[in-house]
Protein backbone atom coordinates (compact mmCIF):
# COMPACT_ATOMS: atom_id res chain seq x y z
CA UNK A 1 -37.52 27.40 57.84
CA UNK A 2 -37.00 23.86 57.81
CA UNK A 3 -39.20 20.29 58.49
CA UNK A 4 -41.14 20.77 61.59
CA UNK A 5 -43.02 17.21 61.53
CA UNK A 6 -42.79 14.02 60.21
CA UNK A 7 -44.70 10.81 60.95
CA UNK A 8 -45.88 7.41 59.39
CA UNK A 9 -49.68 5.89 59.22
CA UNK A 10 -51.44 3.25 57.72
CA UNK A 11 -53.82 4.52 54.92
CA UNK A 12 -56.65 0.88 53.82
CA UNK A 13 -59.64 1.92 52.89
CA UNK A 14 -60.69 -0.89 55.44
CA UNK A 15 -59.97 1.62 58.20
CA UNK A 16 -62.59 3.92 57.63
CA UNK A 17 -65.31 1.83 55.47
CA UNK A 18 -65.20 -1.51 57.89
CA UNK A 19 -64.38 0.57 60.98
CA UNK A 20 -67.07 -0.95 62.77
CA UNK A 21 -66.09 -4.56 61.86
CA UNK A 22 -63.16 -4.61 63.65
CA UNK A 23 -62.40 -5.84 67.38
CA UNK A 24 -63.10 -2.80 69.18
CA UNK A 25 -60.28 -2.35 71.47
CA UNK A 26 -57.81 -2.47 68.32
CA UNK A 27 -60.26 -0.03 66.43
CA UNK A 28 -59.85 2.29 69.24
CA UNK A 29 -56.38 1.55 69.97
CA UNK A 30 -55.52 2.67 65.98
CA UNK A 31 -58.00 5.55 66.35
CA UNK A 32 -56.10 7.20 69.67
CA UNK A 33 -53.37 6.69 67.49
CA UNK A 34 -54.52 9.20 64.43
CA UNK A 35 -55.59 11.16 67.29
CA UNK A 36 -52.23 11.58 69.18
CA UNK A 37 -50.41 12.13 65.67
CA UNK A 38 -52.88 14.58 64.91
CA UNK A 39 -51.94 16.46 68.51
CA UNK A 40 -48.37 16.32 67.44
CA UNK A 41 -48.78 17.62 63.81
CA UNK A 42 -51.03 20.57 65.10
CA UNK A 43 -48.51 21.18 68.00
CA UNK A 44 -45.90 21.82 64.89
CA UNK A 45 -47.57 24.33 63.45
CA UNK A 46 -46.86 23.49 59.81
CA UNK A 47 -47.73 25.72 56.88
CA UNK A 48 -48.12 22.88 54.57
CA UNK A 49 -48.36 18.49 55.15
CA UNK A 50 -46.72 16.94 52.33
CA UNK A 51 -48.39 13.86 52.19
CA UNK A 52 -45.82 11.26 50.66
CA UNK A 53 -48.37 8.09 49.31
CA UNK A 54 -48.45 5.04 47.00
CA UNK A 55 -51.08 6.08 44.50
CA UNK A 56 -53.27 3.59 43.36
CA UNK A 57 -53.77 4.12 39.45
CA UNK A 58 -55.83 6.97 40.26
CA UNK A 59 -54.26 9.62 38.13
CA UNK A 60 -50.90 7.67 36.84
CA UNK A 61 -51.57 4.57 34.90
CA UNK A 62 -48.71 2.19 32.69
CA UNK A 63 -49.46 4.97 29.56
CA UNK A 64 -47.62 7.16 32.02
CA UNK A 65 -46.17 5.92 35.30
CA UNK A 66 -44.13 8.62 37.08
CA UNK A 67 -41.52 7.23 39.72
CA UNK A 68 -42.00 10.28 41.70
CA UNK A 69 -44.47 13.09 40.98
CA UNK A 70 -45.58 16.59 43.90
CA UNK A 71 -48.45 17.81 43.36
CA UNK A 72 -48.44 21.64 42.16
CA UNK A 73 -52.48 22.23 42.14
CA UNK A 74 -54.46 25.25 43.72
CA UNK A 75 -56.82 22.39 45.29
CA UNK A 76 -57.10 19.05 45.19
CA UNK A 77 -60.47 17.06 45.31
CA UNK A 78 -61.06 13.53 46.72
CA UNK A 79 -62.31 10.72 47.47
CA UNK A 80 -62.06 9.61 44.05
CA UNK A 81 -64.00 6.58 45.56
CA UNK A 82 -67.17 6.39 45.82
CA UNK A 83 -67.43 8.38 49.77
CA UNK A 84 -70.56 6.02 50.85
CA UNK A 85 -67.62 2.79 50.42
CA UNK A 86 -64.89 4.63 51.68
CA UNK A 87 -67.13 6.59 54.10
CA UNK A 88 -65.44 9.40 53.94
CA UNK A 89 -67.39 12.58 52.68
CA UNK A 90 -66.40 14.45 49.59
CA UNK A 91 -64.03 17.47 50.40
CA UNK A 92 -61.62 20.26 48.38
CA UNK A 93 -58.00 20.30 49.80
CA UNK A 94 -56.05 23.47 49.16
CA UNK A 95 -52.95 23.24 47.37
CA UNK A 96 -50.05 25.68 47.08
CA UNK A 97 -48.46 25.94 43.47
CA UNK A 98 -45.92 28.95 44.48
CA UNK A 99 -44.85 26.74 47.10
CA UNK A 100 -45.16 23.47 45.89
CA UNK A 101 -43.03 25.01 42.48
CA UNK A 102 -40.04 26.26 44.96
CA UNK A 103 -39.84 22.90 46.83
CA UNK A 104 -39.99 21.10 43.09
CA UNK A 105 -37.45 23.09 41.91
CA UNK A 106 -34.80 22.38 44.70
CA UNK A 107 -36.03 18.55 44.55
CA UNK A 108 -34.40 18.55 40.89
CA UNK A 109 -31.05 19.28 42.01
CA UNK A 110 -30.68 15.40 42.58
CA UNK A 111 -33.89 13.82 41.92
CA UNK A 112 -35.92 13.92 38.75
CA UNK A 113 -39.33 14.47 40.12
CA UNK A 114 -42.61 14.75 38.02
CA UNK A 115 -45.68 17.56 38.39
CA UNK A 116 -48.90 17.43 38.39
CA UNK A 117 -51.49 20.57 38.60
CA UNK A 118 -54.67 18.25 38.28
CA UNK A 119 -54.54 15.38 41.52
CA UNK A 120 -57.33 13.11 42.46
CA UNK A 121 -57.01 12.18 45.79
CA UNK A 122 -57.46 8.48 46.27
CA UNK A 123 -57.04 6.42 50.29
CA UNK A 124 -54.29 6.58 49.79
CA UNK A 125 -54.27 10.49 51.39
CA UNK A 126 -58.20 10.64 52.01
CA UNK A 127 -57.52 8.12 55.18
CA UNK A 128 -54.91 10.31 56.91
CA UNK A 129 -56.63 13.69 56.41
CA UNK A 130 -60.42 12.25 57.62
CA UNK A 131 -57.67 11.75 60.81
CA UNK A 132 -54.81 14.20 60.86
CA UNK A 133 -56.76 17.03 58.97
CA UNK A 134 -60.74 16.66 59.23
CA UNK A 135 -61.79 19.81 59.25
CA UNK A 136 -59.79 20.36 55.74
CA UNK A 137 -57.27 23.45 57.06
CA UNK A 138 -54.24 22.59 56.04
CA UNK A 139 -52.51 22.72 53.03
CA UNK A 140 -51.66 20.18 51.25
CA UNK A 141 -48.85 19.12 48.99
CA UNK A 142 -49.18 14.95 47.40
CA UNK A 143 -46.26 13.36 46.97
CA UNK A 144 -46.42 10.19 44.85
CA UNK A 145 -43.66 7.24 45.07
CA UNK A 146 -44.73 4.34 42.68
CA UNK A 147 -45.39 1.59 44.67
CA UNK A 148 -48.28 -0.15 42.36
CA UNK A 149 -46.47 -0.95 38.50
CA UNK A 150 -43.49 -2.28 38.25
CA UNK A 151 -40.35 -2.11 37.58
CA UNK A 152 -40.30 -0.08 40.79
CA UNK A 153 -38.12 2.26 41.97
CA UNK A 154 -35.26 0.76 44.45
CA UNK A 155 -35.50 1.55 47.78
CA UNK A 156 -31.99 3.60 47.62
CA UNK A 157 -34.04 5.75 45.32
CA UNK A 158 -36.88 6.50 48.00
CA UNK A 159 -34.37 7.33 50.46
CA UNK A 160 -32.82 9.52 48.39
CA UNK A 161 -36.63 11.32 47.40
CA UNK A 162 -36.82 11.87 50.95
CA UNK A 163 -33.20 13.20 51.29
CA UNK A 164 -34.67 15.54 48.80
CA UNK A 165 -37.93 16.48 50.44
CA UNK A 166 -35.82 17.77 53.64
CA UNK A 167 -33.24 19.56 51.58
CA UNK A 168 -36.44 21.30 49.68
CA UNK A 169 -38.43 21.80 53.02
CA UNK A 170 -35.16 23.56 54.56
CA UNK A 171 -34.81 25.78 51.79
CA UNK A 172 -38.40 27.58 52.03
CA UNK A 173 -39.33 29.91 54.70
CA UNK A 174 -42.70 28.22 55.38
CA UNK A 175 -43.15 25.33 58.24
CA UNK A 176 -43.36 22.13 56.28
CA UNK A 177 -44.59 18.90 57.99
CA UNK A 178 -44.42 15.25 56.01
CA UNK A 179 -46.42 11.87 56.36
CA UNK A 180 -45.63 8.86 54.71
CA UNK A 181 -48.65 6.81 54.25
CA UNK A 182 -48.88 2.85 53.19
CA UNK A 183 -49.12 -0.18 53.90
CA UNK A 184 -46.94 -2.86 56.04
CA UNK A 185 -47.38 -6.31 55.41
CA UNK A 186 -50.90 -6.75 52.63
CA UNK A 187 -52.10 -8.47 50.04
CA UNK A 188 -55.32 -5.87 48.53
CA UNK A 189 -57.54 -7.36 45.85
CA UNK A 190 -56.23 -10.34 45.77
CA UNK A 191 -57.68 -14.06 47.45
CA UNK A 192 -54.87 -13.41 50.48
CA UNK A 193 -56.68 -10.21 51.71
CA UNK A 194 -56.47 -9.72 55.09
CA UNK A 195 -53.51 -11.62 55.56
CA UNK A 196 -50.91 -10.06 57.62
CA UNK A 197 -47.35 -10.93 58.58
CA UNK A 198 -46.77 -9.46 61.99
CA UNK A 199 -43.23 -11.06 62.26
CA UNK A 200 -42.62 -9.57 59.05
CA UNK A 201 -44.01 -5.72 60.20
CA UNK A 202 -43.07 -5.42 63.61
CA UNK A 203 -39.07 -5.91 62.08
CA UNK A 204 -39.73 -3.56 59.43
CA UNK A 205 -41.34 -0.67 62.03
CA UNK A 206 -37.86 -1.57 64.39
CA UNK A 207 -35.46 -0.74 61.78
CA UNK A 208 -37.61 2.40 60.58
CA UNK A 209 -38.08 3.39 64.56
CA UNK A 210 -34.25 2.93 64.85
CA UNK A 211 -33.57 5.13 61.66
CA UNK A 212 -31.24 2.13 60.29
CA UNK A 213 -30.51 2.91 56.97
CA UNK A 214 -28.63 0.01 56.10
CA UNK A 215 -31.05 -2.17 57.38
CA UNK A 216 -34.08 -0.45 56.05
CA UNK A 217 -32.44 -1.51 52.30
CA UNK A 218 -31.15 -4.44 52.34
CA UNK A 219 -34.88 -5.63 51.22
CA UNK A 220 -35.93 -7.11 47.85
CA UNK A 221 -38.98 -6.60 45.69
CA UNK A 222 -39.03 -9.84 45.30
CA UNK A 223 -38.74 -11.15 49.34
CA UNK A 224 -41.61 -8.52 50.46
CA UNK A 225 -43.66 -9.49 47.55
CA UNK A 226 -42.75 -13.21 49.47
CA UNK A 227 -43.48 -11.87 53.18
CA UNK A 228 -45.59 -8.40 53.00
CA UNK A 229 -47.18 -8.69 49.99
CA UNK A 230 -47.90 -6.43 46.61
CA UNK A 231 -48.46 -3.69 49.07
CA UNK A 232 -45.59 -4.05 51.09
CA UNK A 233 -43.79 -2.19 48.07
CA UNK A 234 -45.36 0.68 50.22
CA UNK A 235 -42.78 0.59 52.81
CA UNK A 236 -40.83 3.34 49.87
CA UNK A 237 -43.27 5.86 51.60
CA UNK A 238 -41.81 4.93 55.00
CA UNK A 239 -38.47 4.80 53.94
CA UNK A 240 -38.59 8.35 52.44
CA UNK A 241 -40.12 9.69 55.89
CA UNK A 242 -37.31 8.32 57.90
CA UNK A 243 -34.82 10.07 55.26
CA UNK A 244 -36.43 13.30 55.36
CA UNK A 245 -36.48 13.31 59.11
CA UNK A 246 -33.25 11.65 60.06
CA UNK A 247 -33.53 10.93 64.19
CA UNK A 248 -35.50 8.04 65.32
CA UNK A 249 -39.08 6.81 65.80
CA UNK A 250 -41.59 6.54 67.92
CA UNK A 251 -44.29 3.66 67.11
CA UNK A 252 -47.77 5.11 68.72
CA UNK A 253 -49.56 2.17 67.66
CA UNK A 254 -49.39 -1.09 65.69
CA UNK A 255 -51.32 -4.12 65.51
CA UNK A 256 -52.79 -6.85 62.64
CA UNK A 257 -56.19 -5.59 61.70
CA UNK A 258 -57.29 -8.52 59.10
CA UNK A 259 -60.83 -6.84 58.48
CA UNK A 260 -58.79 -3.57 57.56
CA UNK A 261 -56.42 -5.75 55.55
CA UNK A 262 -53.35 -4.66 56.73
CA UNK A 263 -50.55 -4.39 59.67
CA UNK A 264 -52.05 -1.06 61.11
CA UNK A 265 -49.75 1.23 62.57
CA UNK A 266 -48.99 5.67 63.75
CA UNK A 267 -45.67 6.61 64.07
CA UNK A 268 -43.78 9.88 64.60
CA UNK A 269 -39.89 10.57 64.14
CA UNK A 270 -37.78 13.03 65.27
CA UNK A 271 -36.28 15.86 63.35
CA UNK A 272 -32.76 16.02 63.56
């Protein structure tokens, strides 16, 4: 078949465990947000979400730091947090190793990709799925950029893992949808948390919407680390969702949520 979906979204933990904290019209405004994306994803009809996320030393730490790893379990259980912070309640995802092995295996052609059988899910994907998936029925495939220890991979890298995601999802017969999930502009555990620069997001979200390649890597680790942060290393998640679908975005919803710590936003892009 071929990619039927792909879309962007903010994943803090902020979004879910402070909802309430938050200025209620831009709490809503994100939430009708997950809610239209989830509409659009369900309207595709996809047979699996690969779910395309900066993992936060979860299951990869510096002993073993994988620039790109899919996940190839039968299930996958998270939060690893505890669910009473995160408020999200414990849940199995199911997994597809026959798939998730073809899709690997045409990945390698051009991209050296690491597996994993045994994947903790983290925020990083619980956040989108208590949205886009909450009753826990589709199936799920992780996808792991490194976004957390550097030296990081550059960003012509995560376009090409997302060159390689649609070249996979076009080889399999089954309906394949893809998120990726991040941060914009954030500074997470550190004194600046809940900063946000909105200049900063709202020019990285017009050259993702406009699909401009060229513009979309001319950044460097060390000017985001400057304007957007330690987790603005996250837009590689972006980046490899704009690859993989190739036609231009839509931006559903973005705004500066300080008590979520981040530049919130939805997104959807065409598949062309």
């Amino acid at each position: 078949m071929s990619l039927v979906f792909a879309g962007i979204c903010s994943h803090a933990p902020g979004i879910t465990g402070r909802e309430e904290r938050a200025p209620k019209e831009l709490r809503d405004g994100l939430y009708a947000g997950f809610a239209r994306m989830r509409a659009d994803l369900e309207a595709a009809r996809p047979d699996a979400l690969i779910v395309i996320a900066a993992e936060h030393f979860a299951n990869f730490f510096m002993n073993n730091m994988p620039a790109y790893a899919i996940g190839m379990g039968e299930s996958y259980k998270g939060p690893i947090e505890d669910p009473d912070w995160l408020r999200i309640p414990p849940r199995i995802a199911k997994g597809d190793p026959d798939l998730s092995r073809r899709l690997v295996v045409e990945m390698m052609k051009t991209v050296d990709v690491a597996y994993a059988e045994e994947w903790q899910f983290d925020h990083g994907i619980m956040v989108p799925l208590h949205f886009l998936d909450p009753e826990s029925r589709l199936t799920i495939i992780p996808a792991n950029i490194n976004c957390q220890g550097p030296p990081l991979t550059p960003l012509h890298r995560a376009w090409a893992f997302g060159e390689a995601i649609r070249r996979a999802a076009d080889s399999v017969p089954e309906r394949i949808a893809v998120i990726g999930t991040g941060g914009i502009s954030h500074w997470p555990a550190t004194p600046d948390s809940g900063r946000i620069n909105e200049e900063w997001d709202r020019d990285f979200l017009a050259r993702w919407a406009a699909n401009d390649k060229e513009a979309m890597l001319t950044y460097t680790d060390a000017e985001t680390y400057a304007d957007a942060g330690q987790g603005g290393f996250e837009i590689r998640t972006f980046i490899a969702a704009a690859a993989a679908a190739r036609g231009k975005g839509t931006v559903g919803f973005y705004a500066p949520i300080p008590i979520y710590a981040v530049g919130c936003t939805t997104a959807t892009m065409e598949i062309i």
